[in-house]
C-alpha atoms as a PDB file:
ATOM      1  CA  UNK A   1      60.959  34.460 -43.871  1.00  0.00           C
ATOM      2  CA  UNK A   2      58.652  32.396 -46.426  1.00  0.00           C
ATOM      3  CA  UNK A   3      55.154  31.924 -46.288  1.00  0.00           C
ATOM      4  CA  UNK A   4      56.196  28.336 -45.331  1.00  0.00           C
ATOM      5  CA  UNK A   5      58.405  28.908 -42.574  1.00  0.00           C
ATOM      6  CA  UNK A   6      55.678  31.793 -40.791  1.00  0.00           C
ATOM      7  CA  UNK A   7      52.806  28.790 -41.310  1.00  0.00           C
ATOM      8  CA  UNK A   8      55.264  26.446 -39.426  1.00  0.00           C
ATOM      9  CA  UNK A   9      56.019  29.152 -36.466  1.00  0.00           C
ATOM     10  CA  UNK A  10      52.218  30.053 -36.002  1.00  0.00           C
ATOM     11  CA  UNK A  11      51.795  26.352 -35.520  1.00  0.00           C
ATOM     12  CA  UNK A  12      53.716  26.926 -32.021  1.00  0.00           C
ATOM     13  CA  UNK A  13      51.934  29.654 -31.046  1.00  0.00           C
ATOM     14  CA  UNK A  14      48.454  27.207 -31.075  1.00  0.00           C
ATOM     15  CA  UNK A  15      50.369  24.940 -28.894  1.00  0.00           C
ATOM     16  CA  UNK A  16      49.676  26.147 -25.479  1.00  0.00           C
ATOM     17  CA  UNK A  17      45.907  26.773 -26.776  1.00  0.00           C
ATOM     18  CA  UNK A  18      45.503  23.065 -27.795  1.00  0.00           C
ATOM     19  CA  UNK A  19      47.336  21.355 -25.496  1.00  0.00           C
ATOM     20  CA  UNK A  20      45.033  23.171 -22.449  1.00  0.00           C
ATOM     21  CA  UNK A  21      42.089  22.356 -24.480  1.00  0.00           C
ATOM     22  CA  UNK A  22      43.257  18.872 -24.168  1.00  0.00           C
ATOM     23  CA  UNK A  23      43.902  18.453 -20.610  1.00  0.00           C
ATOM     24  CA  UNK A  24      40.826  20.637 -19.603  1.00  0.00           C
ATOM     25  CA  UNK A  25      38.059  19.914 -22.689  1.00  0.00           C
ATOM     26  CA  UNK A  26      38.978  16.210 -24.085  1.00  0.00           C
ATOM     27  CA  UNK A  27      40.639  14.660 -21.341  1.00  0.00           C
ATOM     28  CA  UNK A  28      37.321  15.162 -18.948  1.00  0.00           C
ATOM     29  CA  UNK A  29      35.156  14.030 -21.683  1.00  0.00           C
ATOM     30  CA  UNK A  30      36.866  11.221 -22.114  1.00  0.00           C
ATOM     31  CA  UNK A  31      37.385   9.890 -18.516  1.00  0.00           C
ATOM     32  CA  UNK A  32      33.729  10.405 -18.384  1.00  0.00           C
ATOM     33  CA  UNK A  33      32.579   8.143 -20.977  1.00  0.00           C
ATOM     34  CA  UNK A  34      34.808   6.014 -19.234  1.00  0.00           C
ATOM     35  CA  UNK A  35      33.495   6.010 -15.774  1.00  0.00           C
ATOM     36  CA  UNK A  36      30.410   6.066 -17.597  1.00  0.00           C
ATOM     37  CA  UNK A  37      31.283   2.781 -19.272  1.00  0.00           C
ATOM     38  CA  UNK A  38      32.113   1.129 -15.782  1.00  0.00           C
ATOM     39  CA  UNK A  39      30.584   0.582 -12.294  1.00  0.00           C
ATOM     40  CA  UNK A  40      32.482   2.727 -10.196  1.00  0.00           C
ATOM     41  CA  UNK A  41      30.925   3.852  -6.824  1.00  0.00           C
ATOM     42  CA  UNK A  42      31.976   5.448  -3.717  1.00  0.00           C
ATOM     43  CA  UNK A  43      31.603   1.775  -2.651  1.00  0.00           C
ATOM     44  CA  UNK A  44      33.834   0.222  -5.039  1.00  0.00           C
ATOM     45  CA  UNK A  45      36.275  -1.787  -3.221  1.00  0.00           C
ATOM     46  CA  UNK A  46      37.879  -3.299  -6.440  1.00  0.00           C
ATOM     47  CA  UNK A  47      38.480  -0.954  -9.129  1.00  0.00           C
ATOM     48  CA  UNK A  48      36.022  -0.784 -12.287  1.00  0.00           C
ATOM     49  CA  UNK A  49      34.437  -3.305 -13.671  1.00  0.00           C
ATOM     50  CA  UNK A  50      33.825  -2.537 -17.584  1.00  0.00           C
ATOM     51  CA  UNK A  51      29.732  -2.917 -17.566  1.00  0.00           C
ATOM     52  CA  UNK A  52      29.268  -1.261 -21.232  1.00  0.00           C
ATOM     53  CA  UNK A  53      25.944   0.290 -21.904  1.00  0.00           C
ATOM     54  CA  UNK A  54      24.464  -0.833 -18.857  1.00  0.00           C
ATOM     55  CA  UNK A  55      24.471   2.387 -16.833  1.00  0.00           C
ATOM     56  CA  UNK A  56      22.751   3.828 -19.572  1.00  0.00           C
ATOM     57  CA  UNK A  57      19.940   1.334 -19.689  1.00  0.00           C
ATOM     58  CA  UNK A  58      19.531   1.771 -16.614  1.00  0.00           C
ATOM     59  CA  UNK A  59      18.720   5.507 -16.934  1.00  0.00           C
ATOM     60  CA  UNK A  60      16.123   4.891 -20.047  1.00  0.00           C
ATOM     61  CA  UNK A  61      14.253   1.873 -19.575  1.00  0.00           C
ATOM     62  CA  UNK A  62      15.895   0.343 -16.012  1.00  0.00           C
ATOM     63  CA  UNK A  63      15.585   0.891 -12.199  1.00  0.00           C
ATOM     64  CA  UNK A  64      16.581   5.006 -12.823  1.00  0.00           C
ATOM     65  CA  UNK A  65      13.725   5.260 -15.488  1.00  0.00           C
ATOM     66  CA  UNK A  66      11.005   6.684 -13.030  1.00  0.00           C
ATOM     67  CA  UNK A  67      13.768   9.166 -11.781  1.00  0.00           C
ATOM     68  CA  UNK A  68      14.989  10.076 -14.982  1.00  0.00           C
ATOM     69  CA  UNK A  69      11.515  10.676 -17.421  1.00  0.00           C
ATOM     70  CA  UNK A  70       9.411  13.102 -14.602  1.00  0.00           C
ATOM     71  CA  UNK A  71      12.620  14.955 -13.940  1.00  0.00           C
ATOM     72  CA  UNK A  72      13.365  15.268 -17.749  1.00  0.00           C
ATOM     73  CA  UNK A  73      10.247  16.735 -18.761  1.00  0.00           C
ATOM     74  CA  UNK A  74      10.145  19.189 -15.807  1.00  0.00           C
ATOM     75  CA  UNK A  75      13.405  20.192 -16.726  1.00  0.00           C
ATOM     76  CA  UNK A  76      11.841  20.975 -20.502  1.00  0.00           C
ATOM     77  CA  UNK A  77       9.436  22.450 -18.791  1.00  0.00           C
ATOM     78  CA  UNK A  78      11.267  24.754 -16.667  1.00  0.00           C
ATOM     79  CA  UNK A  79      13.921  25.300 -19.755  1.00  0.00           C
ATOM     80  CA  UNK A  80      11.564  26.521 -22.347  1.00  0.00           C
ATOM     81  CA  UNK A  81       9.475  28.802 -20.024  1.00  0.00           C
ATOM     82  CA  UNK A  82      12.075  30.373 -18.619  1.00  0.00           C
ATOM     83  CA  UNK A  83      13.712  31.009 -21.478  1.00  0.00           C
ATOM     84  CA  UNK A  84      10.192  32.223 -23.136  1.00  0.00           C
ATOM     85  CA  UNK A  85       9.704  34.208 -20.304  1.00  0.00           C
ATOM     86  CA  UNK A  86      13.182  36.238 -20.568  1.00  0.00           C
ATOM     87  CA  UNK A  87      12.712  36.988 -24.343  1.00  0.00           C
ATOM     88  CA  UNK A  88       9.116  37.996 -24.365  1.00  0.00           C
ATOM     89  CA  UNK A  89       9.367  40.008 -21.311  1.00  0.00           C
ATOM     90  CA  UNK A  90      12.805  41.393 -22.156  1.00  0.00           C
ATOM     91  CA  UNK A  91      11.275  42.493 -25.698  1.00  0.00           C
ATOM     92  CA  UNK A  92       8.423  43.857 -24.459  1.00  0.00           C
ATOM     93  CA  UNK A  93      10.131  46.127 -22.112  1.00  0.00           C
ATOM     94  CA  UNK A  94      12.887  46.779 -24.815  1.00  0.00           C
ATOM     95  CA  UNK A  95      10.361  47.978 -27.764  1.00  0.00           C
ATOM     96  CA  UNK A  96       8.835  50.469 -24.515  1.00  0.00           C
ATOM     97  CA  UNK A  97      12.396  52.175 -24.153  1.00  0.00           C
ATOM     98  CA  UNK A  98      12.661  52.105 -27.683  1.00  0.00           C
ATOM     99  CA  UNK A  99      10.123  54.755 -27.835  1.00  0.00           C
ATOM    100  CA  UNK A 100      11.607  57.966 -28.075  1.00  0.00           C
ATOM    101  CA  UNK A 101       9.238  59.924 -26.615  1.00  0.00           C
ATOM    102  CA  UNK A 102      10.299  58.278 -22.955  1.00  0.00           C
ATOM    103  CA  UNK A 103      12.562  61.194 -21.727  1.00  0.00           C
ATOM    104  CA  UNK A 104      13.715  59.347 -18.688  1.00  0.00           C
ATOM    105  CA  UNK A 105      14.544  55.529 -20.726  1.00  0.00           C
ATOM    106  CA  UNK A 106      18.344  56.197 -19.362  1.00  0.00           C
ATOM    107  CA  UNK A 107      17.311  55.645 -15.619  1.00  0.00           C
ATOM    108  CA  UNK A 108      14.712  52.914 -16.598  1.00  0.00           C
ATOM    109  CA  UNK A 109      17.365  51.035 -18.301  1.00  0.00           C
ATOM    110  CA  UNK A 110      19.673  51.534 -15.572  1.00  0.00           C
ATOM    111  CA  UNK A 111      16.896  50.733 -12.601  1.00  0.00           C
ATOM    112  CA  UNK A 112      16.241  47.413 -15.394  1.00  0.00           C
ATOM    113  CA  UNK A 113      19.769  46.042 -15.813  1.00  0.00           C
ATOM    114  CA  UNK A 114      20.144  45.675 -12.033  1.00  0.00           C
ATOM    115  CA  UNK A 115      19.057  41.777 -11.937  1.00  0.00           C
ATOM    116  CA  UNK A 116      21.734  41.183 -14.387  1.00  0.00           C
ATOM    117  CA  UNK A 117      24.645  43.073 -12.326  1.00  0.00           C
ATOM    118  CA  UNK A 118      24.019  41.492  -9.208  1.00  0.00           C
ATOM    119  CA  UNK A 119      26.102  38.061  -8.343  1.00  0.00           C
ATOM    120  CA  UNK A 120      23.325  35.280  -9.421  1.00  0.00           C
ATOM    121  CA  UNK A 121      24.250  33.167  -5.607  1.00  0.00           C
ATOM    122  CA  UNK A 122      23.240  36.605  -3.766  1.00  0.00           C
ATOM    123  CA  UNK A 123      20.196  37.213  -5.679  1.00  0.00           C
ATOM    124  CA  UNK A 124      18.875  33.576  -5.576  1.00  0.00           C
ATOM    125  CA  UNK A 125      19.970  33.267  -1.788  1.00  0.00           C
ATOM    126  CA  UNK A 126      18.046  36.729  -1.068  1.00  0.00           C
ATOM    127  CA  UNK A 127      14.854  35.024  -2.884  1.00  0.00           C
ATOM    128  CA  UNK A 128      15.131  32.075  -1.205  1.00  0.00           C
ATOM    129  CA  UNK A 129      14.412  34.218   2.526  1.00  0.00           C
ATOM    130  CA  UNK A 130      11.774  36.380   0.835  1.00  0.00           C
ATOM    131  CA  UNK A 131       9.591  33.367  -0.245  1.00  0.00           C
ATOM    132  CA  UNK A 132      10.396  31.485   2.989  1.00  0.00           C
ATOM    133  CA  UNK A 133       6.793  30.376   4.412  1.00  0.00           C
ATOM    134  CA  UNK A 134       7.427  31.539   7.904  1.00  0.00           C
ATOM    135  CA  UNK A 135       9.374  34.444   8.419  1.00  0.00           C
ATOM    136  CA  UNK A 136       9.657  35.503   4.518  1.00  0.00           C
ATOM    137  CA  UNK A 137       9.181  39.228   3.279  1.00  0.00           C
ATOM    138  CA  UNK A 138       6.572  38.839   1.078  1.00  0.00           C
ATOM    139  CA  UNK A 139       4.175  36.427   2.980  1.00  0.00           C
ATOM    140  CA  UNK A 140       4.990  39.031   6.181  1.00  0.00           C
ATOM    141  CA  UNK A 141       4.164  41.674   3.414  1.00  0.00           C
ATOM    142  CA  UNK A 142       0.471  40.023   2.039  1.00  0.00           C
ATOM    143  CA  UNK A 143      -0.658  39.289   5.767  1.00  0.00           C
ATOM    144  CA  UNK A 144      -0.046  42.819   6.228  1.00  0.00           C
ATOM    145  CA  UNK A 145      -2.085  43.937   3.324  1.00  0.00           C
ATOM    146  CA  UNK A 146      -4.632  41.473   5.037  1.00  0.00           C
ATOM    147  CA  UNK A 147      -4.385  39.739   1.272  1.00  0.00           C
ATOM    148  CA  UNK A 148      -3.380  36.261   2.801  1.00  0.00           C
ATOM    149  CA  UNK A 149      -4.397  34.988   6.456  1.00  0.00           C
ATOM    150  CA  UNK A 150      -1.978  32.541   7.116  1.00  0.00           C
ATOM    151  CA  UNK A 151       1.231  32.329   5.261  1.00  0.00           C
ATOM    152  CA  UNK A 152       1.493  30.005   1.923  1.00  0.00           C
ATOM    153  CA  UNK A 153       4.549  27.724   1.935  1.00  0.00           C
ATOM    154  CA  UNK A 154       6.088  28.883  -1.543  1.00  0.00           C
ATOM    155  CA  UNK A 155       8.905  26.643  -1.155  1.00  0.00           C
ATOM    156  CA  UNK A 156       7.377  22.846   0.463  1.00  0.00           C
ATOM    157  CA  UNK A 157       4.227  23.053  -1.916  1.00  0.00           C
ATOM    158  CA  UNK A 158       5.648  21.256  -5.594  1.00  0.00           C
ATOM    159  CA  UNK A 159       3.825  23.503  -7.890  1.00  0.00           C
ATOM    160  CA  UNK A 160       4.314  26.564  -5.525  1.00  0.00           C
ATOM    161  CA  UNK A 161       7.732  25.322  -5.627  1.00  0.00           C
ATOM    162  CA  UNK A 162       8.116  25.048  -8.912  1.00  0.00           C
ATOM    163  CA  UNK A 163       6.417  28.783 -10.351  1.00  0.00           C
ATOM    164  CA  UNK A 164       9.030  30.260  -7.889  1.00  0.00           C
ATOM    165  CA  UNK A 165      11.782  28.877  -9.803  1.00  0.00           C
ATOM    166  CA  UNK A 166      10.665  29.682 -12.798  1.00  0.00           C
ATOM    167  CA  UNK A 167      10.095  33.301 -11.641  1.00  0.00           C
ATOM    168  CA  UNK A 168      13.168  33.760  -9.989  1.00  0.00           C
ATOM    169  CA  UNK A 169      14.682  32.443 -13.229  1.00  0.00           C
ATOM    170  CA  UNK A 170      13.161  34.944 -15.387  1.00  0.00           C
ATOM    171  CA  UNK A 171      13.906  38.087 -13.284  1.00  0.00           C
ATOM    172  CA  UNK A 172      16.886  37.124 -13.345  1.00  0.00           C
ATOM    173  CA  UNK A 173      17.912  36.662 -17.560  1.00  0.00           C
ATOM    174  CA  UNK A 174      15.672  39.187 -18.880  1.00  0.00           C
ATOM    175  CA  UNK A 175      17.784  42.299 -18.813  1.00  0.00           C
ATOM    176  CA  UNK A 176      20.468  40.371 -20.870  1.00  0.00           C
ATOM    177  CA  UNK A 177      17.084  39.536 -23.743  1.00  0.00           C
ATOM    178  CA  UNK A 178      16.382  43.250 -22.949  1.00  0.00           C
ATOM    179  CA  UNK A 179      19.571  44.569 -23.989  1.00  0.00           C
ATOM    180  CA  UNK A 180      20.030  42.177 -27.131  1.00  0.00           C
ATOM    181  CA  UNK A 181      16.887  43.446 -28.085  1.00  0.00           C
ATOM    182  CA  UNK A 182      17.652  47.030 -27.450  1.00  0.00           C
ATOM    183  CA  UNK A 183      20.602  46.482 -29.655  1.00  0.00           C
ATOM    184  CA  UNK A 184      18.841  44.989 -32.723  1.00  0.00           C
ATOM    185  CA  UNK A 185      15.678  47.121 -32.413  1.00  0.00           C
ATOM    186  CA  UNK A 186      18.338  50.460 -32.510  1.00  0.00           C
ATOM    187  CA  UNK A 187      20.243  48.606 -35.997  1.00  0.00           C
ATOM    188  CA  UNK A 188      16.480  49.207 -37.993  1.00  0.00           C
ATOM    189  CA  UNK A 189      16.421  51.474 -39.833  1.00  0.00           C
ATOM    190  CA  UNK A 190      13.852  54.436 -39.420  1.00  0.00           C
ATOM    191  CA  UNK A 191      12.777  54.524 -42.963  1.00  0.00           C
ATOM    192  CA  UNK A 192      11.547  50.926 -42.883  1.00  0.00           C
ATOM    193  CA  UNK A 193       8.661  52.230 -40.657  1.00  0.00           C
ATOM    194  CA  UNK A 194       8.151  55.744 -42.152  1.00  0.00           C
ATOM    195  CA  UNK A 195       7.629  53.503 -45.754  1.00  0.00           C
ATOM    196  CA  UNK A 196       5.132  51.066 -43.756  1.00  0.00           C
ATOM    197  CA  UNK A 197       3.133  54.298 -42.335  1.00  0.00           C
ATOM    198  CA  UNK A 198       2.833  55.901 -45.892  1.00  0.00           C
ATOM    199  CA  UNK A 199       1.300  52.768 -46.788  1.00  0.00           C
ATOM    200  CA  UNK A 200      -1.244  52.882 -44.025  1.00  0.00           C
ATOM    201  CA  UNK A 201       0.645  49.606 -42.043  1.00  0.00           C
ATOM    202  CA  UNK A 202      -0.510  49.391 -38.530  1.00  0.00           C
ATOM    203  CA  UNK A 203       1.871  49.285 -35.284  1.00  0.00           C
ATOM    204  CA  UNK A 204       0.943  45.505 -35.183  1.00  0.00           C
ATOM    205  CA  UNK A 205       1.781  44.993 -39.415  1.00  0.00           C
ATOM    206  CA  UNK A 206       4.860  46.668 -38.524  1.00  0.00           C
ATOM    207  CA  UNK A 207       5.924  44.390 -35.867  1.00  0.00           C
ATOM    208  CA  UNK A 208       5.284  41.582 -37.357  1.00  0.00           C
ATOM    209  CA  UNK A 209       6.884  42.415 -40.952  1.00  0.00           C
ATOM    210  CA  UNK A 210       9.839  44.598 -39.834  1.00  0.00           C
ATOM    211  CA  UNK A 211      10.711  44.372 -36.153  1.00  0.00           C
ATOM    212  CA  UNK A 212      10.350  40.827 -35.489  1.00  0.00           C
ATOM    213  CA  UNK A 213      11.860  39.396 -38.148  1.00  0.00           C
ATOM    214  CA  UNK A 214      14.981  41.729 -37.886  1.00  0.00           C
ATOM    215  CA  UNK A 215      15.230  40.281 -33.709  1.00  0.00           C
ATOM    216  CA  UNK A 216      15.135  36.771 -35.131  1.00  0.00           C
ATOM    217  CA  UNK A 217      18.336  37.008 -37.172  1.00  0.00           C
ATOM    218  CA  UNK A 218      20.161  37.988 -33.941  1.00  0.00           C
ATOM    219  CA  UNK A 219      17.426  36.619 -31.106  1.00  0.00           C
ATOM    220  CA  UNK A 220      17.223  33.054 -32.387  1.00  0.00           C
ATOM    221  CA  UNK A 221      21.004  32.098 -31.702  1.00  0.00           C
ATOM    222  CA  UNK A 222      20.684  33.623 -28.455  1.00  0.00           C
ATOM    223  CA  UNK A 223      17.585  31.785 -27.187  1.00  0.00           C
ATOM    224  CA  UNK A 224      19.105  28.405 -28.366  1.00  0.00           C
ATOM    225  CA  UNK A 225      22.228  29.288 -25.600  1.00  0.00           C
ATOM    226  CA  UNK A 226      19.693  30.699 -23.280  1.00  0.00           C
ATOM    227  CA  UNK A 227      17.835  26.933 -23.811  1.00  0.00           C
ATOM    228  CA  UNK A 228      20.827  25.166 -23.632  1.00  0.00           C
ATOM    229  CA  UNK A 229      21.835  27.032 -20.355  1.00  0.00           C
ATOM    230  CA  UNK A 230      18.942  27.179 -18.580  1.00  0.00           C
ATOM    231  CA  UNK A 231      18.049  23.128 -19.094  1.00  0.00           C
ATOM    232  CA  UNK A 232      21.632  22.987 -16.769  1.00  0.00           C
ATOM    233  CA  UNK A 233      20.609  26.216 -14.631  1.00  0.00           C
ATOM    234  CA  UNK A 234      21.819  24.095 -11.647  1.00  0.00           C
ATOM    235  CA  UNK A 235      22.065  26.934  -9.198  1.00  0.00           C
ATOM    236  CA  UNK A 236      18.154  28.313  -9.636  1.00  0.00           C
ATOM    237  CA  UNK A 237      17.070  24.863  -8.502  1.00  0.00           C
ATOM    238  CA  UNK A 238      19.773  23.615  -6.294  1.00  0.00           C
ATOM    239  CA  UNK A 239      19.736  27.323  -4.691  1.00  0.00           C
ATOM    240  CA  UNK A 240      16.538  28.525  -3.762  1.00  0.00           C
ATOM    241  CA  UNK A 241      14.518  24.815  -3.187  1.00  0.00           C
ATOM    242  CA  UNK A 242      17.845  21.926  -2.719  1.00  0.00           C
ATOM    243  CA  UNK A 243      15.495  20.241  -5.031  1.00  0.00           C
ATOM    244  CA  UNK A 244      12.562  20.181  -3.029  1.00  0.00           C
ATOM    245  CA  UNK A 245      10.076  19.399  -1.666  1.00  0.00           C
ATOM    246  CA  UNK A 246      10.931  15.850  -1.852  1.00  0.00           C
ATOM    247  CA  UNK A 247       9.457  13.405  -3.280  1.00  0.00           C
ATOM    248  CA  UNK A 248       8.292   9.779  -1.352  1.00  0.00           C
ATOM    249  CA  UNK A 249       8.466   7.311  -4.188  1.00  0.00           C
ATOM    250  CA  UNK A 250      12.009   8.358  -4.960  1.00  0.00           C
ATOM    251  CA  UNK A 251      15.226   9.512  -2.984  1.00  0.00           C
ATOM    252  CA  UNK A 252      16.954  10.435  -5.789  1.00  0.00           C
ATOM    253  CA  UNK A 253      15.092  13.836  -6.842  1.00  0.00           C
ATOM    254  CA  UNK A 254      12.781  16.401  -5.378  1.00  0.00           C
ATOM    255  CA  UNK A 255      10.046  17.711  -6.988  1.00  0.00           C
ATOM    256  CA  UNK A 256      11.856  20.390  -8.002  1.00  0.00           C
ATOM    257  CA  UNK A 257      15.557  18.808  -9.280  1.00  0.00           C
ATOM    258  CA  UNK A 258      16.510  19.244 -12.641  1.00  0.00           C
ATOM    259  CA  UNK A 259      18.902  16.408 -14.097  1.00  0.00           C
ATOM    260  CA  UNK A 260      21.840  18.594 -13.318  1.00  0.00           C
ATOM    261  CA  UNK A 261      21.396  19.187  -9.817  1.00  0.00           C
ATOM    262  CA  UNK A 262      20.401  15.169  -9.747  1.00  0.00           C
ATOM    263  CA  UNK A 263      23.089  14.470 -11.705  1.00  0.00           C
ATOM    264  CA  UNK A 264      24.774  16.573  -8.521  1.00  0.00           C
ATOM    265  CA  UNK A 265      23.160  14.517  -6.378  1.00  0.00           C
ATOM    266  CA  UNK A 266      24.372  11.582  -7.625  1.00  0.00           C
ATOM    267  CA  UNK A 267      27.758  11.812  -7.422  1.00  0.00           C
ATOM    268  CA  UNK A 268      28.591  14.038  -4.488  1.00  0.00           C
ATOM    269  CA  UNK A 269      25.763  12.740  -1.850  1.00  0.00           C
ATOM    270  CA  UNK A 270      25.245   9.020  -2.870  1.00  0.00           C
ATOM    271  CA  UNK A 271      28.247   8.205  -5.144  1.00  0.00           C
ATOM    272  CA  UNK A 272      27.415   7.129  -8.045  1.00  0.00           C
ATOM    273  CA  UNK A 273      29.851   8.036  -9.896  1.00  0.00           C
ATOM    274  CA  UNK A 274      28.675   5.475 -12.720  1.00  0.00           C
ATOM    275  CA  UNK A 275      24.899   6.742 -13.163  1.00  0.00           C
ATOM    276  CA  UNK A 276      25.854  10.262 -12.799  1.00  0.00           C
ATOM    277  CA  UNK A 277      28.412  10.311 -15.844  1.00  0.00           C
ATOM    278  CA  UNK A 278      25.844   8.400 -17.760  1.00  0.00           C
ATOM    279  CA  UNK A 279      23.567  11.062 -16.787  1.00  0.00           C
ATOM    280  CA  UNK A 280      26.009  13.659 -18.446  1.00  0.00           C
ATOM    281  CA  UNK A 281      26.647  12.129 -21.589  1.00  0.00           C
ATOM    282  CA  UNK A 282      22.679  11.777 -21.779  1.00  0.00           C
ATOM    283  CA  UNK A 283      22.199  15.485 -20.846  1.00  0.00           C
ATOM    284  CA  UNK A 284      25.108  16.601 -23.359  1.00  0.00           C
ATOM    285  CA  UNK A 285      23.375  13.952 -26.412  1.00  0.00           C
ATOM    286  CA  UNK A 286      19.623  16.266 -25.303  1.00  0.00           C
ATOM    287  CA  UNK A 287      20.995  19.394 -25.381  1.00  0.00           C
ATOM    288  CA  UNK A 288      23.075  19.109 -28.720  1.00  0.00           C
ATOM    289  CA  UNK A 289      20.447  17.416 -30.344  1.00  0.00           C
ATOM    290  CA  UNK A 290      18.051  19.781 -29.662  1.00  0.00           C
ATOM    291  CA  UNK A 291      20.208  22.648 -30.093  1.00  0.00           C
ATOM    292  CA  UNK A 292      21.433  21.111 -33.820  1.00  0.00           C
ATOM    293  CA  UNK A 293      18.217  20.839 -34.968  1.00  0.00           C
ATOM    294  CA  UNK A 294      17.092  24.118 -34.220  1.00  0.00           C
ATOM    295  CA  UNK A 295      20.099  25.626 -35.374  1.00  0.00           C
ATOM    296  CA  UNK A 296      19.400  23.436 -39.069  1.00  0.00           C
ATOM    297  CA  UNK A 297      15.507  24.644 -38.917  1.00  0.00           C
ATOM    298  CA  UNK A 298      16.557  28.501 -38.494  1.00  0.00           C
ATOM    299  CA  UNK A 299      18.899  28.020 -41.316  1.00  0.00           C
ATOM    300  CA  UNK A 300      21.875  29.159 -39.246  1.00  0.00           C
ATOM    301  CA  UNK A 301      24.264  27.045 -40.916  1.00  0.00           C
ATOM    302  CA  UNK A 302      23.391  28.175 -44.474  1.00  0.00           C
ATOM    303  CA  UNK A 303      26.512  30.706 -45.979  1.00  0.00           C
ATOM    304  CA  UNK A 304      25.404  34.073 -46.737  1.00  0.00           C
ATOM    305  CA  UNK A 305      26.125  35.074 -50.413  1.00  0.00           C
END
């Protein structure tokens, strides 16, 4: 068989791959630039009528705008904190079980990785009764401790609301920053910081010349996905709060919605179908954008010689 002929058979093999991709990938994106493009509701009686860029106008500068800005910068907010959060905590806890004088780091890693073994729905569900403000564990657990005399609505109080998420969030994803970091603090080498302590380099010189430029090379594609994933973390919001407390100059969001869960919103409990695919597209232009440029700035697309 020529070189020719096992080009042309491989090309069969990629069939099945691309045609799924199609159905499942394009074929999605496509219908929803479509519906996007239209004015479909749950109430459409007539079909679509093509409305062009109108649904998106309506989401910058239109009716939607005073859902759309507050909810976008809280969900900046509550993207780049928690993913913060889950990288510095994870590397702090990571360069303590790097020390080799810890005997026991085996159980503390295993004790460590538990929030990242157990199902994300049970955990948030099992936070959501702990900070419930009238029969949750942990007010029950301060008015014991006579810390608290009444017990503080964690969950109907916006800001309250809000630093629970963000919490929860963070317990959650740090083991997986822990164990990246585990992994790239293990690949220095040990001479690196014997060299540095002949020289007289202090624990804080060496961190910031040698360890944390080694994470970066590995970390800093990580915490774009972590970005990009937690500005849709639909489940931490829709989960533990449904998006609230609710707000009384909008029905459209709660306090504590992020655009995916309104985008949620939109289409499953008031149909529209329209705003919420404009939504997506809008979400999908943020999150590439954002993730692009960061990508550029790090110089991950540059070839290595």
């Amino acid at each position: 068989m020529t070189g020719k002929d096992k080009k042309n058979k491989s090309k069969w093999f990629l069939g099945p791959a691309l045609i799924s991709i199609f159905i499942f990938t394009i074929l999605p994106i496509m219908y929803t630039i479509y519906i996007a493009c239209t004015d479909y509701t749950m109430y459409s009686q007539d079909g679509k009528n093509f409305v062009g860029f109108k649904n998106f106008i309506d989401v910058l500068t239109g009716p939607f705008k005073e859902v759309f800005l507050p909810v976008f910068l809280w969900t900046m907010l509550f993207a780049i904190l928690t993913t913060l959060g889950c990288f510095l905590l994870g590397l702090v806890l990571a360069l303590i079980l790097n020390n080799p004088n810890i005997k026991e780091s085996g159980i503390y890693k295993g004790v460590l990785i538990i929030p990242w073994a157990l199902p994300a729905t049970v955990a948030i569900l099992s936070f959501q009764g702990l900070l419930n403000g009238s029969y949750g564990a942990i007010n029950t657990l301060l008015m014991n401790m006579n810390i608290i005399a009444e017990p503080v609505q964690w969950l109907n109080n916006p800001s309250l609301a809000k630093m629970c998420i963000i919490l929860v969030s963070i317990w959650l994803g740090f083991p997986y920053m822990m164990n990246v970091a585990l992994g790239s603090l293990a690949a220095i080498p040990d001479v690196y910081y014997e060299s540095a302590e002949m020289d007289g380099a202090s624990k804080w010189k060496q961190f910031r010349h040698i360890t944390l430029p080694s994470l970066t090379s590995t970390a800093y594609p990580l915490l774009i996905s972590s970005f990009a994933f937690n500005f849709n973390n639909f489940g931490a919001a829709f989960l533990i709060t449904s998006g609230g407390p609710p707000r009384v100059d909008t029905q459209w969001a709660g306090f504590t919605d992020i655009l995916a869960s309104v985008n949620y919103n939109l289409s499953t409990k008031f149909g529209r179908y329209d705003i919420a695919a404009a939504l997506s597209i809008l979400i999908f232009i943020v999150i590439a954008t954002i993730s692009y440029t960061q990508m550029k700035a790090s110089g991950q697309f540059e070839e290595v010689d």
